[in-house]
C-alpha atoms as a PDB file:
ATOM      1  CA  UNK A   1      -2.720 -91.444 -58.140  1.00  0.00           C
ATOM      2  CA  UNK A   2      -0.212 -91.762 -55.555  1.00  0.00           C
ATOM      3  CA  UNK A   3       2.034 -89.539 -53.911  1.00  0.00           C
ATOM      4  CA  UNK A   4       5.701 -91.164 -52.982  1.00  0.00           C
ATOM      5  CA  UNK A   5       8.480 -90.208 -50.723  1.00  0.00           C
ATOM      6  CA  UNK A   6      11.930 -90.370 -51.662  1.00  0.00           C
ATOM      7  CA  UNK A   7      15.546 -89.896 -50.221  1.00  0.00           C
ATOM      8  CA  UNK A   8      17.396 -87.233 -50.656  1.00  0.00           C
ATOM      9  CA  UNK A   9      20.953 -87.855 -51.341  1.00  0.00           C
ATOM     10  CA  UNK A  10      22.837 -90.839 -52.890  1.00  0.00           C
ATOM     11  CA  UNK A  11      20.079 -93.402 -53.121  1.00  0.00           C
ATOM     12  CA  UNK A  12      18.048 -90.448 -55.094  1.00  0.00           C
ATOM     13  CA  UNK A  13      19.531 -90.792 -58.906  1.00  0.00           C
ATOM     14  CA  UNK A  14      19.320 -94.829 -58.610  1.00  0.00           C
ATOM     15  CA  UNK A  15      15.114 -94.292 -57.144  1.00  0.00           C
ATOM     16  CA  UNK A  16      14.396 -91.987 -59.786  1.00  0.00           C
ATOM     17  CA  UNK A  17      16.058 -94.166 -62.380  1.00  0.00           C
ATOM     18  CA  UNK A  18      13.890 -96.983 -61.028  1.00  0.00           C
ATOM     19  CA  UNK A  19      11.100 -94.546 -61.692  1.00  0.00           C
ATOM     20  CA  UNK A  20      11.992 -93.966 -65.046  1.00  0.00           C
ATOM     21  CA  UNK A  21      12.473 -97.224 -66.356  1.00  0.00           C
ATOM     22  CA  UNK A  22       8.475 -97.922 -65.322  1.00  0.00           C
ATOM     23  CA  UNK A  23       7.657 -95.268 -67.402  1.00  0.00           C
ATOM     24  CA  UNK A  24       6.988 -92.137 -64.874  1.00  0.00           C
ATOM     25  CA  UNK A  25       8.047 -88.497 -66.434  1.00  0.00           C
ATOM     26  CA  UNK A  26      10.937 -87.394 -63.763  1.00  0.00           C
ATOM     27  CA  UNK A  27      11.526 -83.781 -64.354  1.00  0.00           C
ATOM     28  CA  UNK A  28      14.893 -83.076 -65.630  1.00  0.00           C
ATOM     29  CA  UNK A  29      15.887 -80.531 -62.581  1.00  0.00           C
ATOM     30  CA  UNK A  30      14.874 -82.611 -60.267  1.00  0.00           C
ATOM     31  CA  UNK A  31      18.201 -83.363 -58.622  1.00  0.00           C
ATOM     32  CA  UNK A  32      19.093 -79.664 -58.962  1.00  0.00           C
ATOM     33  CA  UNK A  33      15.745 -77.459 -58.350  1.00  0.00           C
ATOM     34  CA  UNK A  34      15.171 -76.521 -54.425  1.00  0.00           C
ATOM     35  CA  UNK A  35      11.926 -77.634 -54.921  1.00  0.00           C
ATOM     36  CA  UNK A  36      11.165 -80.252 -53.105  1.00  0.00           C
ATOM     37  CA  UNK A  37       7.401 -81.034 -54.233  1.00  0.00           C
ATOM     38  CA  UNK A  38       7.065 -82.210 -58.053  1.00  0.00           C
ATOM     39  CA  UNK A  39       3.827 -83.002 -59.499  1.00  0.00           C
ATOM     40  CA  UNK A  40       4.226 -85.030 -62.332  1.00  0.00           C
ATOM     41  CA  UNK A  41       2.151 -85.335 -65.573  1.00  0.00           C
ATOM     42  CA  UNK A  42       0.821 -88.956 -64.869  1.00  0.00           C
ATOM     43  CA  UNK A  43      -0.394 -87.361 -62.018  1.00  0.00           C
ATOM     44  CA  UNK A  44       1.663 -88.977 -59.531  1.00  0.00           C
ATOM     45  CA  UNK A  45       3.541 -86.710 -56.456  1.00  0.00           C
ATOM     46  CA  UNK A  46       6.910 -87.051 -55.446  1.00  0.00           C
ATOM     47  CA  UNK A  47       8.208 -85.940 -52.298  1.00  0.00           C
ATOM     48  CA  UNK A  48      11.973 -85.485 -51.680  1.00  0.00           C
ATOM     49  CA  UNK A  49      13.105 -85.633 -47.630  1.00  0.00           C
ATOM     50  CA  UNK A  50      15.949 -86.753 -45.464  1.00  0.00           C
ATOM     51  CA  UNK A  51      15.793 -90.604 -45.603  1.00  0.00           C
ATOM     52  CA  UNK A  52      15.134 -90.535 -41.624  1.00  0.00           C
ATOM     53  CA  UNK A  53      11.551 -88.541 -42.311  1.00  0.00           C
ATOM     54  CA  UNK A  54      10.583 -90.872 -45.222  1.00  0.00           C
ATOM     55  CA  UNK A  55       8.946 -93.403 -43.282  1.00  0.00           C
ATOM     56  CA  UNK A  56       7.701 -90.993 -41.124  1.00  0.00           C
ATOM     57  CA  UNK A  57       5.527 -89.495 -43.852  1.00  0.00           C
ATOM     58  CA  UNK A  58       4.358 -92.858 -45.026  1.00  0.00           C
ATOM     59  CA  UNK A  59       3.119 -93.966 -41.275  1.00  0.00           C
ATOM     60  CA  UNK A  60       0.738 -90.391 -41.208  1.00  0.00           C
ATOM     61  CA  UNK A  61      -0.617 -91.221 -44.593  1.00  0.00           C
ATOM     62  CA  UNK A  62       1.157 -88.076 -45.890  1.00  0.00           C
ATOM     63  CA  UNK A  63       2.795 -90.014 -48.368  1.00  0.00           C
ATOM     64  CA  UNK A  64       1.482 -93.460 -49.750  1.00  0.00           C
ATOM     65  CA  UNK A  65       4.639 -94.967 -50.833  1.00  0.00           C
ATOM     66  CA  UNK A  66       8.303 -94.393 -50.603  1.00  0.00           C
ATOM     67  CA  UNK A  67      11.320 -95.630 -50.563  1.00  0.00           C
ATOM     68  CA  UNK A  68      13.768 -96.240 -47.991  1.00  0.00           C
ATOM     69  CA  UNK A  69      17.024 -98.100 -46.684  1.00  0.00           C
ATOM     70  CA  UNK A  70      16.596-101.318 -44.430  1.00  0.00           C
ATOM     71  CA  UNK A  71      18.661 -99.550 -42.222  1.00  0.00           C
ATOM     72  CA  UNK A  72      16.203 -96.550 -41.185  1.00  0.00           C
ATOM     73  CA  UNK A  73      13.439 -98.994 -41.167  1.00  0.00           C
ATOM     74  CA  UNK A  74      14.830-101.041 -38.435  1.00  0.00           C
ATOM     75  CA  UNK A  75      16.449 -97.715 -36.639  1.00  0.00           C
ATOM     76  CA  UNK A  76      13.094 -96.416 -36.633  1.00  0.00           C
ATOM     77  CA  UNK A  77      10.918 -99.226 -36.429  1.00  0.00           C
ATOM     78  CA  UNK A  78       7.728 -97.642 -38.356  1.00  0.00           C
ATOM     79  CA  UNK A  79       4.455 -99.260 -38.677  1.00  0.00           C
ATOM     80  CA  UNK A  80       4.232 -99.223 -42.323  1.00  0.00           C
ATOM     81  CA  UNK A  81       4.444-101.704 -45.125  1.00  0.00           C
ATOM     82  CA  UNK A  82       7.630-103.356 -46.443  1.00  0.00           C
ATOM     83  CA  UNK A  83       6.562-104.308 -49.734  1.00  0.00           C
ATOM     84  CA  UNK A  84       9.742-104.875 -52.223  1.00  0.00           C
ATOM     85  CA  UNK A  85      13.433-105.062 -51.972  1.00  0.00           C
ATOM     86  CA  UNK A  86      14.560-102.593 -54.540  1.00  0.00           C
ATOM     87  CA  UNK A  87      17.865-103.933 -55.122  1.00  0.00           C
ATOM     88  CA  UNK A  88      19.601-100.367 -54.896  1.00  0.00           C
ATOM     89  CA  UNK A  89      21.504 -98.386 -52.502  1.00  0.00           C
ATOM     90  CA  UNK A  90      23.893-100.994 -51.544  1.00  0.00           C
ATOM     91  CA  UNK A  91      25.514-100.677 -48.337  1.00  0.00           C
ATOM     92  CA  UNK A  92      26.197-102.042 -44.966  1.00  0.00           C
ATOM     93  CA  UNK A  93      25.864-101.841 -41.265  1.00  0.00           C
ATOM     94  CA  UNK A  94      29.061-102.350 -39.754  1.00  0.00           C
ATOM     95  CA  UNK A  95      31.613-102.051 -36.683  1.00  0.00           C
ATOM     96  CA  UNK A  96      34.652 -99.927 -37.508  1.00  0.00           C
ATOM     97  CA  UNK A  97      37.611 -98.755 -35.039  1.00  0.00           C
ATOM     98  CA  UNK A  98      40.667 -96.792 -34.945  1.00  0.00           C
ATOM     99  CA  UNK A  99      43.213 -98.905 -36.810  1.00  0.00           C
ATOM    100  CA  UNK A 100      46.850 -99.488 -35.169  1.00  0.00           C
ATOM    101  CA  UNK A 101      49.205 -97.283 -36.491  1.00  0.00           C
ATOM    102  CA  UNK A 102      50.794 -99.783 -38.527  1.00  0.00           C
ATOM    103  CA  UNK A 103      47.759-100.885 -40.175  1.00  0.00           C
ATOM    104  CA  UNK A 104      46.754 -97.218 -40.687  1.00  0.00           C
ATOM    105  CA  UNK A 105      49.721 -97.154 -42.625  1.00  0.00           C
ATOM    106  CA  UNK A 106      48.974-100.425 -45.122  1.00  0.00           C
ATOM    107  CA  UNK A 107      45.554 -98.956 -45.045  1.00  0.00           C
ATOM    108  CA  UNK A 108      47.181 -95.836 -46.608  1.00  0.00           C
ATOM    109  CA  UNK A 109      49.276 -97.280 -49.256  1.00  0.00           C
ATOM    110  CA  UNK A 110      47.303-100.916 -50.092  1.00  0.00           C
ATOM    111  CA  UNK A 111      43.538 -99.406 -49.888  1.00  0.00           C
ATOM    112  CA  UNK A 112      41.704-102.417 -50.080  1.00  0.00           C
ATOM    113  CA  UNK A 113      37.821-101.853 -50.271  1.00  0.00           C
ATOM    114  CA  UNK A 114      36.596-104.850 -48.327  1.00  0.00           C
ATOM    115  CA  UNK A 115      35.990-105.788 -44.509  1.00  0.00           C
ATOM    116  CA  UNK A 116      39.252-106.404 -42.315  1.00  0.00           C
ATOM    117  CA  UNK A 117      41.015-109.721 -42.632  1.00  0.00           C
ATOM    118  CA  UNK A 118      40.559-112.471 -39.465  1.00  0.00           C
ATOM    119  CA  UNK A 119      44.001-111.897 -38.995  1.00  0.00           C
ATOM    120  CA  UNK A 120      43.923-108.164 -39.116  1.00  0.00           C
ATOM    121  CA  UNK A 121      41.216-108.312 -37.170  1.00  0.00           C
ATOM    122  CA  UNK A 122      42.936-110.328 -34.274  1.00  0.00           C
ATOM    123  CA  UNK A 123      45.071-107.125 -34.057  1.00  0.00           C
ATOM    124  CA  UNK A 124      42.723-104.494 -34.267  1.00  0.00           C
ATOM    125  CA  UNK A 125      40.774-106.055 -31.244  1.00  0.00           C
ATOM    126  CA  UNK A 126      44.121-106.000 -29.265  1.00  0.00           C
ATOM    127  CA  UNK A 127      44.067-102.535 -29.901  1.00  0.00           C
ATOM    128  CA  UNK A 128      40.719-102.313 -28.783  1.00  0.00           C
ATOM    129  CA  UNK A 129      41.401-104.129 -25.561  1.00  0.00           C
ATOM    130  CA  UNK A 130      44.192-102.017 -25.185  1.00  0.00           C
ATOM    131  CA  UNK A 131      41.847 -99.071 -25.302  1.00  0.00           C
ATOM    132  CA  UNK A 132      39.823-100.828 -23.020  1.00  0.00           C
ATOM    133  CA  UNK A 133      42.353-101.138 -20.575  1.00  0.00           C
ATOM    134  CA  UNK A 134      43.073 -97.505 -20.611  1.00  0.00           C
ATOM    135  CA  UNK A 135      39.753 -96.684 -19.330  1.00  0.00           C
ATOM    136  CA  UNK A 136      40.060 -99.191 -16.252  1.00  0.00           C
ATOM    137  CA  UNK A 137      38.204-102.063 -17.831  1.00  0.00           C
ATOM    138  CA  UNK A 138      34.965 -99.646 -17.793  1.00  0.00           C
ATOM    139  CA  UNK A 139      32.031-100.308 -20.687  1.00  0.00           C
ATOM    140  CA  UNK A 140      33.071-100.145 -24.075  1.00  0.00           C
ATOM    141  CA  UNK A 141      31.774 -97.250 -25.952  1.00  0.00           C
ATOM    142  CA  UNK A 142      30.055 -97.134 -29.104  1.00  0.00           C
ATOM    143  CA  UNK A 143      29.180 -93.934 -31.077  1.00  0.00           C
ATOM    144  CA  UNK A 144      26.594 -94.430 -33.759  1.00  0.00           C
ATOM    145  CA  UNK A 145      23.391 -92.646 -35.375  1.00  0.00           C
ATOM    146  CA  UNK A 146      21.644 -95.830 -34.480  1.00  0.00           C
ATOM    147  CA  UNK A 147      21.853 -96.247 -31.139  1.00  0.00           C
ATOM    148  CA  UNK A 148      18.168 -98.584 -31.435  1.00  0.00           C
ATOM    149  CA  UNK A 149      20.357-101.268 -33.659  1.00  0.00           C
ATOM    150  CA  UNK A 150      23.430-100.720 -31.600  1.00  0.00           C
ATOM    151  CA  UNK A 151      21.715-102.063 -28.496  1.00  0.00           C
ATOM    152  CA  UNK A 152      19.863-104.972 -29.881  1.00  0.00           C
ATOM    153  CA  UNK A 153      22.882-106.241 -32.110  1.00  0.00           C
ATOM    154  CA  UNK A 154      25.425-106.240 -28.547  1.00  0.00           C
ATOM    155  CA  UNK A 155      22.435-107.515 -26.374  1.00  0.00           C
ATOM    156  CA  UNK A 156      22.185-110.300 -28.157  1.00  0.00           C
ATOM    157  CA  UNK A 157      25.755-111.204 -28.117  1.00  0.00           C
ATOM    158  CA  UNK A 158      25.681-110.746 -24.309  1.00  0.00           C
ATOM    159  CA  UNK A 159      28.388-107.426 -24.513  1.00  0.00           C
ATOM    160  CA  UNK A 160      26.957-104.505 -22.325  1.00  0.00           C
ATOM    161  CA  UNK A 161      28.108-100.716 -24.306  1.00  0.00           C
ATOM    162  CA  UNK A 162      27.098 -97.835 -22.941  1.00  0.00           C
ATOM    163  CA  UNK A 163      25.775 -95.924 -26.583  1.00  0.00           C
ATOM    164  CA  UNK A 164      26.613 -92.341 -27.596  1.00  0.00           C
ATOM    165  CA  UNK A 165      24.118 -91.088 -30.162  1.00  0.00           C
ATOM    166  CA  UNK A 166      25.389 -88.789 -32.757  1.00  0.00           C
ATOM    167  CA  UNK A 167      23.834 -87.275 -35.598  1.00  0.00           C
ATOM    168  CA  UNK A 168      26.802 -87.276 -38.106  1.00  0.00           C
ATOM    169  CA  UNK A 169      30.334 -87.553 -38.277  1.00  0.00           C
ATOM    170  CA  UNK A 170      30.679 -90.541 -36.440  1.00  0.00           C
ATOM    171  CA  UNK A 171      34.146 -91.099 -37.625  1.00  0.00           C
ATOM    172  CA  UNK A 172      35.284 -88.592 -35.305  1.00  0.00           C
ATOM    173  CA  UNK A 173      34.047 -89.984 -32.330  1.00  0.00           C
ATOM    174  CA  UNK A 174      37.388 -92.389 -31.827  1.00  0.00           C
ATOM    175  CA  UNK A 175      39.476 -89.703 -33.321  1.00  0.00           C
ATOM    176  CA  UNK A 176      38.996 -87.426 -30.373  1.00  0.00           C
ATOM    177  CA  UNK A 177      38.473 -90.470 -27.748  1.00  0.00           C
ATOM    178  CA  UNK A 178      34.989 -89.896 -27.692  1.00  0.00           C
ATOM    179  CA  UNK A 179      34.125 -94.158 -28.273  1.00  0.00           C
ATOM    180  CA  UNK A 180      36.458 -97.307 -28.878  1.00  0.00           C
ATOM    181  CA  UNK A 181      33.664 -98.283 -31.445  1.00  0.00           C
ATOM    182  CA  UNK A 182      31.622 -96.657 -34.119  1.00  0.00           C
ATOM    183  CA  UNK A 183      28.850 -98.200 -35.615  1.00  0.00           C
ATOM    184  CA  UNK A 184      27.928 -97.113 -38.801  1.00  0.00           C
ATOM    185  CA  UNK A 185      26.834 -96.910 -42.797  1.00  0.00           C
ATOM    186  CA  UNK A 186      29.995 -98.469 -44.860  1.00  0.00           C
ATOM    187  CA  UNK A 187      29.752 -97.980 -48.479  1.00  0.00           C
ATOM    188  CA  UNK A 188      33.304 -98.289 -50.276  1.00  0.00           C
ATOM    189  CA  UNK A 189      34.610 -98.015 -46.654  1.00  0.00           C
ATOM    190  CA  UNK A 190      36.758 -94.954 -48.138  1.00  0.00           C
ATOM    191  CA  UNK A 191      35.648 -92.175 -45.330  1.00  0.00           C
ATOM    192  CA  UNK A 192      37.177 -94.765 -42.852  1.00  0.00           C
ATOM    193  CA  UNK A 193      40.329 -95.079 -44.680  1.00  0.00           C
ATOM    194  CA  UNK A 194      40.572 -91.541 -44.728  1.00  0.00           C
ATOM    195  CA  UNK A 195      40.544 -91.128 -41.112  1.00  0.00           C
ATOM    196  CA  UNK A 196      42.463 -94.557 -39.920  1.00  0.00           C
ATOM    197  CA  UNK A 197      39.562 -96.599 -39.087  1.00  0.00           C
ATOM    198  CA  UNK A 198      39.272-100.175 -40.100  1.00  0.00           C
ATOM    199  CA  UNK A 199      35.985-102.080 -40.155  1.00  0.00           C
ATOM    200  CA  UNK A 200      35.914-105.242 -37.480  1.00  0.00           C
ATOM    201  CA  UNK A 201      32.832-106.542 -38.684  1.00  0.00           C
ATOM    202  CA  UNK A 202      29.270-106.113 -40.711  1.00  0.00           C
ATOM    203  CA  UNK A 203      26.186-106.105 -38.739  1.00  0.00           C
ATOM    204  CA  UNK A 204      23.891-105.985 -41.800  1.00  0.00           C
ATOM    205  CA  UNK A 205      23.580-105.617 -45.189  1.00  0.00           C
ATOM    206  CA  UNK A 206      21.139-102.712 -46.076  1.00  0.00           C
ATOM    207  CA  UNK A 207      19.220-102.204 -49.137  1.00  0.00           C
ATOM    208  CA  UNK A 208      16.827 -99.407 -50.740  1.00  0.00           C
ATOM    209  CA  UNK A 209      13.216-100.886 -49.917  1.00  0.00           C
ATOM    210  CA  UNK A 210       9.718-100.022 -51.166  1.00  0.00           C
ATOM    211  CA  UNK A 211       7.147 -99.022 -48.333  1.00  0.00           C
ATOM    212  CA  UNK A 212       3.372 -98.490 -47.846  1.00  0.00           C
ATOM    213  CA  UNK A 213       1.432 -96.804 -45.356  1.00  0.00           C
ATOM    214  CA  UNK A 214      -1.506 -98.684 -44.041  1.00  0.00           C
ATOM    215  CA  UNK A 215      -4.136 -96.373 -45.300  1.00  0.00           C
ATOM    216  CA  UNK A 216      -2.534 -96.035 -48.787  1.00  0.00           C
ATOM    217  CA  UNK A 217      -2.816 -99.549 -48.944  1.00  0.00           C
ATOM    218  CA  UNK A 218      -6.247 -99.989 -47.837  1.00  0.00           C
ATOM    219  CA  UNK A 219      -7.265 -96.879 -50.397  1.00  0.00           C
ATOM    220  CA  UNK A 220      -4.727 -97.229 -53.069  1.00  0.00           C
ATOM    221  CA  UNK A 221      -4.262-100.990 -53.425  1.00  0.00           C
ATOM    222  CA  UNK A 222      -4.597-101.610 -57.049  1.00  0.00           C
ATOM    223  CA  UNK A 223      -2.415 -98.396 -57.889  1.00  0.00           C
ATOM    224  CA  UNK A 224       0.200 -99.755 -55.258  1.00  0.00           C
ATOM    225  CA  UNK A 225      -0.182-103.504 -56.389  1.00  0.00           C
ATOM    226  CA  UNK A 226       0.520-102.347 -60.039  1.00  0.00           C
ATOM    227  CA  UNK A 227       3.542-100.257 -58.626  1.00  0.00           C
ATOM    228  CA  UNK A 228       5.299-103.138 -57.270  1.00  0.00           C
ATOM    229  CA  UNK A 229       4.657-105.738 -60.434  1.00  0.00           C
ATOM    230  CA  UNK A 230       6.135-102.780 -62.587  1.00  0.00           C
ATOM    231  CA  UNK A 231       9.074-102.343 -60.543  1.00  0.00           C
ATOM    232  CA  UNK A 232       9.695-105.831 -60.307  1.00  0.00           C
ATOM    233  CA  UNK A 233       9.740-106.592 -63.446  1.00  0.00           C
ATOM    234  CA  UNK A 234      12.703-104.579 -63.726  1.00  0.00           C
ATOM    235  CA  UNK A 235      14.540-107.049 -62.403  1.00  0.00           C
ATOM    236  CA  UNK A 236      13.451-109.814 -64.225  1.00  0.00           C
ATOM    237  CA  UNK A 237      16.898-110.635 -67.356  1.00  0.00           C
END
């Protein structure tokens, strides 16, 4: 039997649909209850944590699955086993700054839910120069929960940033003056709307992925091995 970590938060309902579709008994309060151990009848565990920790409890062998976004897998850089895209929890891994005021304003009325226009996006890196400028040509800063990604993705284009790690709210960083940058999670790209950002550009898409730890693999491989046929399957029309 195997014990799985999941996400907590808006990947959850789409994992434990996954689940359900293959057939495992999800308990009805599972999204509700403060519990956040469930042993389930097929004898199967599931684990609920912040998405950060779920990889972490796969590597120890506390878990022997889970699921997980591309994006914390890469941030975090676990030794475990990437065995399955899982086709949920779509999202991406983009660059987003404060808008000009006159594009805050078309943001505000228009709303569209995509990635700025080459055109807008001529202007919004004027303003970014501009913000540049203001700070004596010094090294552009970039607020983000990933600073790991951050760094790689600007090295390789040659740009030195100097990176401010922040655990949340990273809209506010160029709000308050904190960063010319932000680099962070875009899903309809509303929450930047809302607070006059505009995204510049998309680093990565990211993806809900299943994971194995090494030991659970080496232990549980026929369990595991019939985990991943089952759930894709479910993508099979």
């Amino acid at each position: 039997m195997l014990t799985m970590a999941l996400p907590k938060g808006r990947v959850l309902p789409e994992a434990l649909e996954l689940l359900k579709r293959i057939g495992w008994p999800i308990p009805e309060d599972i999204t509700t209850s403060r519990r956040l151990i469930f042993d389930l009848t097929n004898g199967h565990r599931l684990i609920l944590t912040k998405p950060v920790d779920v990889p972490v409890y796969v590597q120890y062998g506390v878990a022997d699955v889970g699921m997980v976004g591309k994006d914390v897998l890469l941030e975090e850089a676990a030794d475990v086993y990437e065995l399955l895209d899982l086709g949920i929890g779509h999202c991406r891994l983009s660059i987003a700054a404060l808008a000009p005021r006159s594009l805050q304003k078309t943001e505000a009325v228009c709303a569209p839910e995509k990635t700025a226009s080459i055109p807008e996006q001529a202007v919004l890196m004027e303003g970014v120069k501009a913000d540049s400028v203001k700070r004596n040509l010094t090294m552009l800063r970039v607020a983000t929960k990933y600073p790991r990604l951050s760094r790689q993705f600007f090295a390789e284009r040659g740009e030195q940033v100097e990176i401010v790690t922040l655990s949340g709210s990273i809209e506010l960083a160029p709000l308050l003056g904190l960063a010319e940058r932000i680099v962070d999670i875009v899903s309809t790209g509303q929450t930047l709307r809302e607070n006059g950002l505009v995204e510049l550009e998309t680093i990565s898409e990211i993806t809900t992925r299943l994971i194995a730890s090494r030991t659970g693999y080496r232990f549980k491989q026929e369990s595991i091995v019939s985990l991943v046929y089952a759930l894709e399957s479910l993508k099979v029309v």
